[in-house]
PDB file of N, CA and C in Angstrom:
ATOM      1  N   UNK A   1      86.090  95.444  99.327  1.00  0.00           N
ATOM      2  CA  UNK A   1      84.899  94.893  99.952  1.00  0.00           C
ATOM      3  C   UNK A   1      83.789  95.949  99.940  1.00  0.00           C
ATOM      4  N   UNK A   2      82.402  95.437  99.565  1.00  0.00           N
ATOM      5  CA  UNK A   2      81.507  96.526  99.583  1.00  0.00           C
ATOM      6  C   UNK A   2      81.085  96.637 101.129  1.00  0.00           C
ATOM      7  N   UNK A   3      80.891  97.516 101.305  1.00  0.00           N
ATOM      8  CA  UNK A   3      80.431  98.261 103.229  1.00  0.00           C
ATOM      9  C   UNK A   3      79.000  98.409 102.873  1.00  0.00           C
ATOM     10  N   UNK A   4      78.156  98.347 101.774  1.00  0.00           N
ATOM     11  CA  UNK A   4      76.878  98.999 101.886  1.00  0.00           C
ATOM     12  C   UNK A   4      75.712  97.640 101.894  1.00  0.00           C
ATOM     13  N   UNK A   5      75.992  96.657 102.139  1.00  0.00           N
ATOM     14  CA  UNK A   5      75.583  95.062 102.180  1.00  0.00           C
ATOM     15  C   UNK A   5      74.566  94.697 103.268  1.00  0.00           C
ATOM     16  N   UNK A   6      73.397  94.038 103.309  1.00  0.00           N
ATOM     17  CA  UNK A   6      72.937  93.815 104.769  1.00  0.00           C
ATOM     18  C   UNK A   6      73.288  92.794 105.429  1.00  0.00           C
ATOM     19  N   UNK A   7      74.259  91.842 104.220  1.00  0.00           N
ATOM     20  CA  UNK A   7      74.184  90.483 105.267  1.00  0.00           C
ATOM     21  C   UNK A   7      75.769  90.436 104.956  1.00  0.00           C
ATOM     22  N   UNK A   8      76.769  89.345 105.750  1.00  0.00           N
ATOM     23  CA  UNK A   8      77.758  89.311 105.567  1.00  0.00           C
ATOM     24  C   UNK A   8      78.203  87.658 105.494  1.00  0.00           C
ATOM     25  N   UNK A   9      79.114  87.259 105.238  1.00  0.00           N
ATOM     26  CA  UNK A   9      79.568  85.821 105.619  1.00  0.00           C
ATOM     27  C   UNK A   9      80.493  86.073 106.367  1.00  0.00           C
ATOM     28  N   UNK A  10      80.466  84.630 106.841  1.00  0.00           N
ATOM     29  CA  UNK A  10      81.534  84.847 108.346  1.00  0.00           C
ATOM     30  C   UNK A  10      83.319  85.274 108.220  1.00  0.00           C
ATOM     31  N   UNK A  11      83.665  85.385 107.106  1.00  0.00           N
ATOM     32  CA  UNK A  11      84.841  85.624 106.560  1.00  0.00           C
ATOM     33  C   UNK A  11      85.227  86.855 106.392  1.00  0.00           C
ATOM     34  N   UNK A  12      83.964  88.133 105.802  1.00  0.00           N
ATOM     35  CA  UNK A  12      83.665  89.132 105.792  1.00  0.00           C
ATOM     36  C   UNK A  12      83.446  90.062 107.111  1.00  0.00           C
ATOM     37  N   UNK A  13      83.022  89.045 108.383  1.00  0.00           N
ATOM     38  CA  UNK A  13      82.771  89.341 109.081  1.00  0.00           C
ATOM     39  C   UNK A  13      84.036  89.830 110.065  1.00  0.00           C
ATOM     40  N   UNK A  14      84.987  88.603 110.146  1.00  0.00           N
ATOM     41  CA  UNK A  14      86.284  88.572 110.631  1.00  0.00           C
ATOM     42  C   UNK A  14      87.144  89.604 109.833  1.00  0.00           C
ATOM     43  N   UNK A  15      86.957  90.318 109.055  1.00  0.00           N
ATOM     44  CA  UNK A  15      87.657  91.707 107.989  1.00  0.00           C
ATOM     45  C   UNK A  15      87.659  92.531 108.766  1.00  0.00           C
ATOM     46  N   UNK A  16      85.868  92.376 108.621  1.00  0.00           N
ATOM     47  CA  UNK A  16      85.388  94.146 109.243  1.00  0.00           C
ATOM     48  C   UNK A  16      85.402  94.145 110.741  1.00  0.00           C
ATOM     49  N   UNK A  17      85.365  93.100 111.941  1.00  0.00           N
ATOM     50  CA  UNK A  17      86.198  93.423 112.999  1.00  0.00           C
ATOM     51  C   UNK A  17      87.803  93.548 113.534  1.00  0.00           C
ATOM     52  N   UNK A  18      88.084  92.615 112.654  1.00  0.00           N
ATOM     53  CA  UNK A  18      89.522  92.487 112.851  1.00  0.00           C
ATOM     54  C   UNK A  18      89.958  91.452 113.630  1.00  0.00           C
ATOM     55  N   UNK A  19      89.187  90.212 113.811  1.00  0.00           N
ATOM     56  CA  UNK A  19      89.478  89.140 114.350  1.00  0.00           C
ATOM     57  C   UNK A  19      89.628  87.757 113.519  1.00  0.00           C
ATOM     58  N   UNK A  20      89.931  86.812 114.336  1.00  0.00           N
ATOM     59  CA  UNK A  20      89.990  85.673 113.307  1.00  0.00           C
ATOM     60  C   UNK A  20      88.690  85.140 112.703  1.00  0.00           C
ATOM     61  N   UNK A  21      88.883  83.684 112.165  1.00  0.00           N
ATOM     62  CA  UNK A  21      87.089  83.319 111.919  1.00  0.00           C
ATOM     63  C   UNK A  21      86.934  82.517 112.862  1.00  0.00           C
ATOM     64  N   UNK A  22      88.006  82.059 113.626  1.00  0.00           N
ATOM     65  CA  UNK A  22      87.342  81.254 114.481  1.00  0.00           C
ATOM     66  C   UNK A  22      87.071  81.819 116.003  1.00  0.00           C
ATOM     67  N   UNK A  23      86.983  83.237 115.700  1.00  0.00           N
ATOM     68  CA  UNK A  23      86.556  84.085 116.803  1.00  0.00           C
ATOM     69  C   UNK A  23      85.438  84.366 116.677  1.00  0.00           C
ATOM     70  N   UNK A  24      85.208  84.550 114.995  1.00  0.00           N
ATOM     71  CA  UNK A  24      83.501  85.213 115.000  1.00  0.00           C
ATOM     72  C   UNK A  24      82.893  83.604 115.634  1.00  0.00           C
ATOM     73  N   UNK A  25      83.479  82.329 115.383  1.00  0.00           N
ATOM     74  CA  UNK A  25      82.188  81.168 115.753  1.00  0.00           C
ATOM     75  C   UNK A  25      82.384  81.356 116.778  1.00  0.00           C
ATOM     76  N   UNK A  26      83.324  81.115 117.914  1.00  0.00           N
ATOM     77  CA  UNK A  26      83.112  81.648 119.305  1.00  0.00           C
ATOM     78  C   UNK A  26      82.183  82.593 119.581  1.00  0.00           C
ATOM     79  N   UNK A  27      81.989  83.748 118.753  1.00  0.00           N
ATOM     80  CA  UNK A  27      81.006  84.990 119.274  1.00  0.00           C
ATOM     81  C   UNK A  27      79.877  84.152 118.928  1.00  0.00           C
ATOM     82  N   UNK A  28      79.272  83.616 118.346  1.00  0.00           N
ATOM     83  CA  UNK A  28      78.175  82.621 118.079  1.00  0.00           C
ATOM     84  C   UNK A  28      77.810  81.793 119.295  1.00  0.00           C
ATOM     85  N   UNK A  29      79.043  80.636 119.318  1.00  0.00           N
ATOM     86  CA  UNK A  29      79.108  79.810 120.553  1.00  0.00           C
ATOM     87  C   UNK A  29      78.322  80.600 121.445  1.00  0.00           C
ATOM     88  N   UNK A  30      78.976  81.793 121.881  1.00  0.00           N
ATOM     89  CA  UNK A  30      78.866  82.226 123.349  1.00  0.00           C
ATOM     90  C   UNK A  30      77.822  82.909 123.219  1.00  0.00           C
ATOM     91  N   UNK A  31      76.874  83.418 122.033  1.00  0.00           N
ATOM     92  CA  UNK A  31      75.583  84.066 121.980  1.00  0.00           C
ATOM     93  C   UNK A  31      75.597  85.680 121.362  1.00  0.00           C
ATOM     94  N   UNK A  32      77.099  86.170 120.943  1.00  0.00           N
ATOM     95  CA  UNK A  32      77.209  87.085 120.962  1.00  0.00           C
ATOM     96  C   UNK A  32      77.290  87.787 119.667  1.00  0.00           C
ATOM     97  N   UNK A  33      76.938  86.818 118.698  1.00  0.00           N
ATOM     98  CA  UNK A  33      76.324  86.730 117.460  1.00  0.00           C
ATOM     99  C   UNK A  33      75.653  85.830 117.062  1.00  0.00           C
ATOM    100  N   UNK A  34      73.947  86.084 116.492  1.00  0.00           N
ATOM    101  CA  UNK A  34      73.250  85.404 116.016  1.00  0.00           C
ATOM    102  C   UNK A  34      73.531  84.911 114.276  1.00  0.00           C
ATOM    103  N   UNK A  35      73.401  83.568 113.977  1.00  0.00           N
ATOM    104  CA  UNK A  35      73.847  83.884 112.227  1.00  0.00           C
ATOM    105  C   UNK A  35      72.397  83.504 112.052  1.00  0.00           C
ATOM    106  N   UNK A  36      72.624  83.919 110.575  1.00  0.00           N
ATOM    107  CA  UNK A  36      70.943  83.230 109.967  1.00  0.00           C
ATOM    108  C   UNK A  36      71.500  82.099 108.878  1.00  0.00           C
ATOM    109  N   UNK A  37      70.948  81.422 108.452  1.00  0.00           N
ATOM    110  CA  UNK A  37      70.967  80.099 108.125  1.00  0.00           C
ATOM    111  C   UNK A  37      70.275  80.296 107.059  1.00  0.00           C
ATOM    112  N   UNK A  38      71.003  80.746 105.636  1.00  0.00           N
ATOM    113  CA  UNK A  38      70.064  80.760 104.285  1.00  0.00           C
ATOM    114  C   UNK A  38      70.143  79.709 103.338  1.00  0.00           C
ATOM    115  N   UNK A  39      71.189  78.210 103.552  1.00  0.00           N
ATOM    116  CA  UNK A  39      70.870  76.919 103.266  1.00  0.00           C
ATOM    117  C   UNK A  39      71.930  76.779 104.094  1.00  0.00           C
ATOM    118  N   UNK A  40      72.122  75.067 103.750  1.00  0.00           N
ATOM    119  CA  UNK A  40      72.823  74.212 104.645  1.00  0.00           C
ATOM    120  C   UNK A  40      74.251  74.479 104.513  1.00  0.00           C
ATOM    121  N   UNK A  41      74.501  75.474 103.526  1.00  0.00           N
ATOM    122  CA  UNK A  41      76.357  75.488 103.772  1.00  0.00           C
ATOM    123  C   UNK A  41      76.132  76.911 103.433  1.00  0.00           C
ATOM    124  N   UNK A  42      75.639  77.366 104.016  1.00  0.00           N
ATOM    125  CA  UNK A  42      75.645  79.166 103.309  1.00  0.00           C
ATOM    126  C   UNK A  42      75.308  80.057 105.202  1.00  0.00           C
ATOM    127  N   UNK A  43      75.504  80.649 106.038  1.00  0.00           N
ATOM    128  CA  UNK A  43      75.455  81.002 106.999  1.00  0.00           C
ATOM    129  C   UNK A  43      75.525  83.012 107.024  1.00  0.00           C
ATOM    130  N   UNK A  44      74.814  83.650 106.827  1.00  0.00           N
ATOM    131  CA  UNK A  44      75.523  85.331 107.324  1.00  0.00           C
ATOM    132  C   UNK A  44      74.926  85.747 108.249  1.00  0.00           C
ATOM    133  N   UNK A  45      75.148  86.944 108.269  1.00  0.00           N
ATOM    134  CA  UNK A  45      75.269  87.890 109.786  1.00  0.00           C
ATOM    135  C   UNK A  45      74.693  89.084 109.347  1.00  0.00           C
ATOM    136  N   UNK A  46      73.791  89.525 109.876  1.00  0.00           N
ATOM    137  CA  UNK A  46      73.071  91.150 109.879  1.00  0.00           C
ATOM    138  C   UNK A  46      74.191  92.548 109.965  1.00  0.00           C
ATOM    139  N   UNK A  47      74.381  92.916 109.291  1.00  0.00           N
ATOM    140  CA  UNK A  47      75.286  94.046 109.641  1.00  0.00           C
ATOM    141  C   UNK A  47      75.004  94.993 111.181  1.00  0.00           C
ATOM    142  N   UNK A  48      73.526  95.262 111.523  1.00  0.00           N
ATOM    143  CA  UNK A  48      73.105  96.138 112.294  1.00  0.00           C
ATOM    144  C   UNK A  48      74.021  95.707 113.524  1.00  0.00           C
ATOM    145  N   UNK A  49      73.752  94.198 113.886  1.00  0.00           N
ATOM    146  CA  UNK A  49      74.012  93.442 114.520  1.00  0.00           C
ATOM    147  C   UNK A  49      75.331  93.643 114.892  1.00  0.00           C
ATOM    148  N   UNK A  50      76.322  93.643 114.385  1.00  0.00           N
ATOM    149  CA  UNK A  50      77.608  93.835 113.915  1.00  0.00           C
ATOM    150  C   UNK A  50      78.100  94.790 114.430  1.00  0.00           C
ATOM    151  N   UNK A  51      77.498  95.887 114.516  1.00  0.00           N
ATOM    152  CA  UNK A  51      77.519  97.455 114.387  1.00  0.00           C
ATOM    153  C   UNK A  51      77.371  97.100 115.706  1.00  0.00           C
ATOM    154  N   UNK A  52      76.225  96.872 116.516  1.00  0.00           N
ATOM    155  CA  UNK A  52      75.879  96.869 118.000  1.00  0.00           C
ATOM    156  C   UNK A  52      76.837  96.052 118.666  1.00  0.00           C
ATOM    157  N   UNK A  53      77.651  94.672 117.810  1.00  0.00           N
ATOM    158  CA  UNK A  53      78.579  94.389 118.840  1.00  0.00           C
ATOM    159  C   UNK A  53      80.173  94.990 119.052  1.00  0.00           C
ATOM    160  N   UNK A  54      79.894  96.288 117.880  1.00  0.00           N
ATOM    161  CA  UNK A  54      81.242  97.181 117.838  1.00  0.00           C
ATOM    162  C   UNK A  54      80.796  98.432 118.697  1.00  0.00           C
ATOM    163  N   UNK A  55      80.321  99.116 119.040  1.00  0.00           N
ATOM    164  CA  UNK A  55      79.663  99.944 119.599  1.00  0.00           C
ATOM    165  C   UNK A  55      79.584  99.682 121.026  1.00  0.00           C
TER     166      UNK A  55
END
């Protein structure tokens, strides 16, 4: 997996924390990740973002 990326998909996302995927949509649900919406079936995540909810 490349680490040097700005955006991630939610699959990628669940790697690099170590949770399921249906944990990262919960972190969504509950506000605790924003996704961005780059078409209607395509969804990623800011790395910075990511970083601040590991930190």
């Amino acid at each position: 997996m490349i680490l040097n990326k700005k955006y991630y998909r939610a699959k990628e996302v669940s790697y690099l924390l170590g949770i399921g995927l249906s944990t990262v949509w919960l972190y969504v649900k509950n506000g605790r990740l924003n996704p961005i919406k780059i078409s209607s079936r395509v969804t990623v995540f800011d790395i910075d973002e990511i970083n601040q909810l590991v930190l």
